[in-house]
Protein backbone atom coordinates (compact mmCIF):
# COMPACT_ATOMS: atom_id res chain seq x y z
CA UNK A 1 12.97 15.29 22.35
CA UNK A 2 14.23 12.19 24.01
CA UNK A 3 17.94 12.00 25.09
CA UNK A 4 20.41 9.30 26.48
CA UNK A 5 23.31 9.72 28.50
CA UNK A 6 26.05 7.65 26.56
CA UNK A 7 30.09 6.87 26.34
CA UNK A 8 31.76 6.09 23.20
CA UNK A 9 35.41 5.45 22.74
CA UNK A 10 38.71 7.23 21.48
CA UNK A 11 41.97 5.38 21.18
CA UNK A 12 41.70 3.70 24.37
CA UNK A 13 39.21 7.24 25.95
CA UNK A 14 35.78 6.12 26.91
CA UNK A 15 34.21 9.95 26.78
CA UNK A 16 30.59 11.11 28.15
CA UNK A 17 28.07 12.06 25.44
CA UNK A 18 24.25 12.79 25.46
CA UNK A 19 22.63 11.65 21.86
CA UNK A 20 19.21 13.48 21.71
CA UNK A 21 16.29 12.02 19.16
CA UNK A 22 13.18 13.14 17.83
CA UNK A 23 10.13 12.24 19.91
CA UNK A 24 7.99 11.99 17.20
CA UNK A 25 8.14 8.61 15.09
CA UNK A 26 8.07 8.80 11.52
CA UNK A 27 5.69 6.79 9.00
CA UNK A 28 6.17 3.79 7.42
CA UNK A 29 5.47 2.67 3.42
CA UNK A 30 4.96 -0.47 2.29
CA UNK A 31 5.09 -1.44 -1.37
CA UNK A 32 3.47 -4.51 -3.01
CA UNK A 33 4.72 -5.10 -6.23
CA UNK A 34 2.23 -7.15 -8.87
CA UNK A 35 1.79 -10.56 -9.81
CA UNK A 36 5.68 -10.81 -12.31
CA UNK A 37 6.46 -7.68 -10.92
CA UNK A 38 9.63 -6.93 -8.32
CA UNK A 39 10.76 -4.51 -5.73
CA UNK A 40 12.32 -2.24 -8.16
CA UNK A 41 9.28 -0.81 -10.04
CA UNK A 42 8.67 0.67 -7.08
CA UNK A 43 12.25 1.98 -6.08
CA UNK A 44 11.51 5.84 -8.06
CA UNK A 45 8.69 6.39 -5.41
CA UNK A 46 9.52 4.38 -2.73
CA UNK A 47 12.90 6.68 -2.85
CA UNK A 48 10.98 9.85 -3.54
CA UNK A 49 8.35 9.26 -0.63
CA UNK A 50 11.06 8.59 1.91
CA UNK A 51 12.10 12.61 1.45
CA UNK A 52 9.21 13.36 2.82
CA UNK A 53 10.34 11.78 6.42
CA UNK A 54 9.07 8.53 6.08
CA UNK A 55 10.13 5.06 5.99
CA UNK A 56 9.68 2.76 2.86
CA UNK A 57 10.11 -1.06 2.46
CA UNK A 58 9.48 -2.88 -1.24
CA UNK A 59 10.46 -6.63 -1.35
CA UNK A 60 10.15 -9.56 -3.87
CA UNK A 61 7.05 -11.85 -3.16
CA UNK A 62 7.96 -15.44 -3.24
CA UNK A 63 7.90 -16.39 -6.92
CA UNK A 64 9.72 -13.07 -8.20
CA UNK A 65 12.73 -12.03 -8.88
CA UNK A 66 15.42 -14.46 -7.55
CA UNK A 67 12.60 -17.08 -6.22
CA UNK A 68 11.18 -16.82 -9.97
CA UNK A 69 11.78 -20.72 -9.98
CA UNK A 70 9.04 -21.12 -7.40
CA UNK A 71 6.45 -19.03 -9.28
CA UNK A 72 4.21 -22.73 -10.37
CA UNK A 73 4.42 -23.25 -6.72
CA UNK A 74 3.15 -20.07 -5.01
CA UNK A 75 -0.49 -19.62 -4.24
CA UNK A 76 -2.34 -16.72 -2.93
CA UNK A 77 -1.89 -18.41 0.79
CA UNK A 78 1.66 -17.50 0.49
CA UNK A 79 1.40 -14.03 -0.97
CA UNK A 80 -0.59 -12.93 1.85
CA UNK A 81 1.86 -14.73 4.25
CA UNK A 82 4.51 -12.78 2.39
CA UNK A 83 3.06 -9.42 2.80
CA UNK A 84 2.08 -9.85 6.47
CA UNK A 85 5.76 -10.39 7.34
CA UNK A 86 6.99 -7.70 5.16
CA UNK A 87 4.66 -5.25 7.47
CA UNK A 88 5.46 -6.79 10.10
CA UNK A 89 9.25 -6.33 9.62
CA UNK A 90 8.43 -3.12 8.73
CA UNK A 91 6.35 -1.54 11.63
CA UNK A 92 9.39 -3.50 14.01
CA UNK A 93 11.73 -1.05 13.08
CA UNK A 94 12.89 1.31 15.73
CA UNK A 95 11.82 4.20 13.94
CA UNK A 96 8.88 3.68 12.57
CA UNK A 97 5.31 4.86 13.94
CA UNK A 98 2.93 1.98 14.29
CA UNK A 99 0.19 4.42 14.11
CA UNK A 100 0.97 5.51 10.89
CA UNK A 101 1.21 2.83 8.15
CA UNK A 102 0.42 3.09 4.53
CA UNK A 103 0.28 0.12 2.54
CA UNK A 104 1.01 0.67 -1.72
CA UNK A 105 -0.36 -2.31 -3.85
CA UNK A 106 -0.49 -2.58 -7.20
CA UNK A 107 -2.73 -5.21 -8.95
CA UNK A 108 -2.08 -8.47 -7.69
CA UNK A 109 -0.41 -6.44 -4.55
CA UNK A 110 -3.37 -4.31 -4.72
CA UNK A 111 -5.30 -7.08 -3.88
CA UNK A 112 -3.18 -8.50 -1.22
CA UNK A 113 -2.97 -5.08 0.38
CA UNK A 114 -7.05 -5.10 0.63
CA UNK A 115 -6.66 -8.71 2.36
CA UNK A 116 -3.93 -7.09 5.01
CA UNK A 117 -5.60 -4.50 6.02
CA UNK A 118 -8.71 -7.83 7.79
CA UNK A 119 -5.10 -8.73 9.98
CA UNK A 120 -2.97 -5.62 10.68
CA UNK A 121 -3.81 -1.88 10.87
CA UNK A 122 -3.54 0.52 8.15
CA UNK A 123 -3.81 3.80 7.93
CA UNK A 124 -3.54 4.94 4.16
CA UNK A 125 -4.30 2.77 1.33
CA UNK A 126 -3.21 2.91 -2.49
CA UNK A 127 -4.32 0.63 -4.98
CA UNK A 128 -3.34 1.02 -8.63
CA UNK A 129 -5.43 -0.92 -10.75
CA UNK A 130 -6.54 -3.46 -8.14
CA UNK A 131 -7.28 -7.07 -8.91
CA UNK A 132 -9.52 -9.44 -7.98
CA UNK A 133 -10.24 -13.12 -7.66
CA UNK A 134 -12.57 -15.56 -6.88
CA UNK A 135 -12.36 -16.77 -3.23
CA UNK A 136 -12.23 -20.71 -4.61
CA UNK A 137 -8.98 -21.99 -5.09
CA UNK A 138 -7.20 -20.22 -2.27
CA UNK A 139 -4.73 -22.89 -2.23
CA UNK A 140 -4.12 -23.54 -6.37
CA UNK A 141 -0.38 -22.00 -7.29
CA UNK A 142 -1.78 -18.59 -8.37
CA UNK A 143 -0.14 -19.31 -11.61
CA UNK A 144 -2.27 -22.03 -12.43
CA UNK A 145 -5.79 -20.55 -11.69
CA UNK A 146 -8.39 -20.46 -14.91
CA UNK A 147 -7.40 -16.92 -16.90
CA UNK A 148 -10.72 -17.19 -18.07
CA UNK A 149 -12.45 -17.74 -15.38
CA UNK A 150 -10.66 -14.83 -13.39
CA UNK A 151 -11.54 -12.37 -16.61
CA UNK A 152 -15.69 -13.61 -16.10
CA UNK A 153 -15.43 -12.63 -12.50
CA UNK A 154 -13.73 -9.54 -12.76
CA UNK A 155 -16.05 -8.35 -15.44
CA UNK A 156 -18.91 -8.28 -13.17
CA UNK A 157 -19.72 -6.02 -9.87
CA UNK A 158 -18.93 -7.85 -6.87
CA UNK A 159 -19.09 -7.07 -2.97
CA UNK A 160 -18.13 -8.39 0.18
CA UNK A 161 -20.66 -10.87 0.55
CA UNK A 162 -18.84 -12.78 -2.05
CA UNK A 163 -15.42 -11.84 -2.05
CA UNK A 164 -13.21 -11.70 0.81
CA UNK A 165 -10.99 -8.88 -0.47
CA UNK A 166 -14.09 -6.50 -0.87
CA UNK A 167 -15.07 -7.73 2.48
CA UNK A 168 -12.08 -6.59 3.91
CA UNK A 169 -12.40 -3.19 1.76
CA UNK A 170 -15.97 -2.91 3.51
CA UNK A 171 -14.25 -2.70 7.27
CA UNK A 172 -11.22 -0.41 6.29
CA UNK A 173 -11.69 2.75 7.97
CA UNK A 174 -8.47 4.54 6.86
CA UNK A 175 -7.88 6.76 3.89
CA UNK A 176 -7.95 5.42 0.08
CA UNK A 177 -6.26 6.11 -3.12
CA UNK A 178 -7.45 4.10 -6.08
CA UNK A 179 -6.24 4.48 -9.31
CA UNK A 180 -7.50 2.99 -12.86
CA UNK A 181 -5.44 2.98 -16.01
CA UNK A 182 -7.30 3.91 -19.01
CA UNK A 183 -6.15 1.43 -21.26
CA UNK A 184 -6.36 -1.52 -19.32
CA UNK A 185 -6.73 -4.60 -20.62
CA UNK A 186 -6.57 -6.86 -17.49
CA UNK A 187 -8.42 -4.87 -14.34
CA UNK A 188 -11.49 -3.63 -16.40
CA UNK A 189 -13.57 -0.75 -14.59
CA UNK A 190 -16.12 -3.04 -13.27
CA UNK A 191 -13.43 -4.35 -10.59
CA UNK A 192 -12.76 -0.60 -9.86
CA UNK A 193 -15.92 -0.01 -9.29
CA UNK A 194 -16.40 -2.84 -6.76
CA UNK A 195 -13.72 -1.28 -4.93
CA UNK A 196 -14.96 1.60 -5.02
CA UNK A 197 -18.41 0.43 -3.77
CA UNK A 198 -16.84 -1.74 -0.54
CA UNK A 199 -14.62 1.29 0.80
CA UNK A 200 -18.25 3.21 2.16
CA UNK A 201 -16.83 2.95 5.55
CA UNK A 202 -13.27 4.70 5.16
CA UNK A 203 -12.64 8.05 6.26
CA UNK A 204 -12.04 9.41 2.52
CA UNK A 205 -11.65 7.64 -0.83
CA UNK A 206 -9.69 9.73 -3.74
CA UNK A 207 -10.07 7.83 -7.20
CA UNK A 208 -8.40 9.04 -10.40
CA UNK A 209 -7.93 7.78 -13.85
CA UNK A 210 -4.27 7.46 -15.88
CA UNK A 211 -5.08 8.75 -19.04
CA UNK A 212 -3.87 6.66 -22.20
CA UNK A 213 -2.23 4.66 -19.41
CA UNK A 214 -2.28 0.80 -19.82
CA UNK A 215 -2.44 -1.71 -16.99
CA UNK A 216 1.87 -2.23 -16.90
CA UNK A 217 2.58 1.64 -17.09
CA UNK A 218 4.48 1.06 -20.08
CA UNK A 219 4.59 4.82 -20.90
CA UNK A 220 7.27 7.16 -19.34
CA UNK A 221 4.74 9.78 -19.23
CA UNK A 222 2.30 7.69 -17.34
CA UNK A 223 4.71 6.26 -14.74
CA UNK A 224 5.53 10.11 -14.16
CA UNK A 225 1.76 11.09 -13.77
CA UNK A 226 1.36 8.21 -11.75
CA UNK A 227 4.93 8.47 -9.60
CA UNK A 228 3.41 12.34 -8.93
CA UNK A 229 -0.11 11.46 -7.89
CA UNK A 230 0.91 8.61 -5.30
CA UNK A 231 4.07 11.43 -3.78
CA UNK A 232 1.41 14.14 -3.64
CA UNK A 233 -1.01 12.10 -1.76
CA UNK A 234 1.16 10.56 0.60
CA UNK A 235 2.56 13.76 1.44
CA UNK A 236 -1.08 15.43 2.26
CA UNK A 237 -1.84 12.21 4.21
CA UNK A 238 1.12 12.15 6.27
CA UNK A 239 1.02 16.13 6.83
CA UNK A 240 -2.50 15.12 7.96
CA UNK A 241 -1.30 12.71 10.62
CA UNK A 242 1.74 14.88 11.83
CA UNK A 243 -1.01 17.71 12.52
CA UNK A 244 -1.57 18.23 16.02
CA UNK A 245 -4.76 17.53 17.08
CA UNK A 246 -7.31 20.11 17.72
CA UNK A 247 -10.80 18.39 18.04
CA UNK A 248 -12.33 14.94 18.31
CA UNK A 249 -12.58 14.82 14.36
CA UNK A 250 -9.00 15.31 13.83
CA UNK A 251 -8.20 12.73 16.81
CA UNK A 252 -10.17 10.44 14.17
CA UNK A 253 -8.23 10.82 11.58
CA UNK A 254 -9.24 14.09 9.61
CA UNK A 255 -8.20 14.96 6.16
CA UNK A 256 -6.47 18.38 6.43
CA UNK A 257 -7.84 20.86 4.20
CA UNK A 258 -5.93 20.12 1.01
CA UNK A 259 -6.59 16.55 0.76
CA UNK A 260 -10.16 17.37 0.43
CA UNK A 261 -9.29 18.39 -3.42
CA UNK A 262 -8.33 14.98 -4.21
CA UNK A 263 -11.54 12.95 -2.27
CA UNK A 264 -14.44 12.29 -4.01
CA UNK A 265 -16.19 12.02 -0.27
């Protein structure tokens, strides 16, 4: 507990106060909507997540939303720009505990959350139905790249040695959530599985599959599955980190004991 000797003011009284505060910083969330997406598909769990103690941020990438004017105009360049100064806004917040960052991306944000993690530190990592994209073209408006070229390369297993999003997967050491829709008709499971492949060096990886669920989350029931799996999650991670620290491997960044139902390693 930290506290601060202070004066505040009472019709024309300046009187002595102490304001005490928590020691302990709390975690911060960062949401990454997808590609025609916005910040409010995420505002039922960004809300629900920040009961747990934590802090949560969703924005509108340039292109979206109010800047949907832009959205010929806005490459891939700018989406990552975009999401490193949402974190960085983010962790700059008083309250907020640099140390404990997890990053939320879905799809298109899925795959800009895989390229933040090669510039800024994460600890916990969800992707829902992570995309991918060849590494050519970095510059093109995003909205302009080949559809079907984007649907050849996603249909085949790829790894770091030719994709720099997969390369970046390769170094994360964190924790991982990844999460495939059923029914989806834009990420197929061959891009899943080239996630799953390039995260052998993170601390744990939990994967799950939406059942009947499509790529959008058109279905109530689905968001609700979904909205329920992310909270639960979070909540074991960030228990996890709050933990005090009782041997080397929970200095590292252990998984307490009820996380170890949802990891596949």
């Amino acid at each position: 507990m930290t506290g601060s000797q202070i004066c505040f003011d009472v019709e024309g009284e300046s009187l002595d106060a102490t304001i005490l505060s928590p020691d302990k910083l709390v975690p911060g969330i960062l949401f990454i909507h997808g590609w025609g997406g916005s910040r409010d598909q995420d505002m039922v769990r960004a809300e629900e997540i920040a009961q747990l103690g934590c802090i949560c941020f969703t924005f509108d990438l340039r292109g979206h939303a109010r800047h949907a004017e832009e959205r010929n105009r806005v490459t891939r360049s700018h989406g990552l720009a975009d999401v490193v100064a949402a974190y960085d806004y983010l962790v700059g917040q008083d309250q907020v505990d640099p140390s404990a960052i997890a990053v939320v991306g879905t799809s298109y944000g899925g795959y800009l959350a895989a390229l933040l993690t090669a510039v800024r530190p994460v600890n916990w990592l969800a992707l829902r139905v992570p995309a991918l994209y060849p590494d050519e073209h970095w510059d093109v408006p995003k909205a302009m790249l080949d559809r079907d070229l984007i649907n050849a390369y996603r249909a085949r297993f790829r790894t770091g040695r030719e994709d720099k999003a997969l390369a970046a997967c390769e170094q994360f050491a964190g924790d991982v959530l990844i999460v495939e829709s059923e029914q989806d008709d834009y990420v197929p499971h061959a891009t899943i599985s080239s996630y799953m492949s390039a995260f052998h060096s993170s601390n744990s990886l939990s994967y799950r599959i939406l059942k009947g669920a499509d790529h959008s989350l058109r279905d109530e029931g689905c968001r609700r599955a979904y909205n329920q799996l992310l909270l639960t999650w979070i909540e074991e991670m960030v228990r996890g980190g709050r933990r005090p620290s009782t041997s080397s491997q929970q200095d590292a960044g252990e998984l307490p004991a009820q996380a170890y139902k949802l990891a596949d390693r």
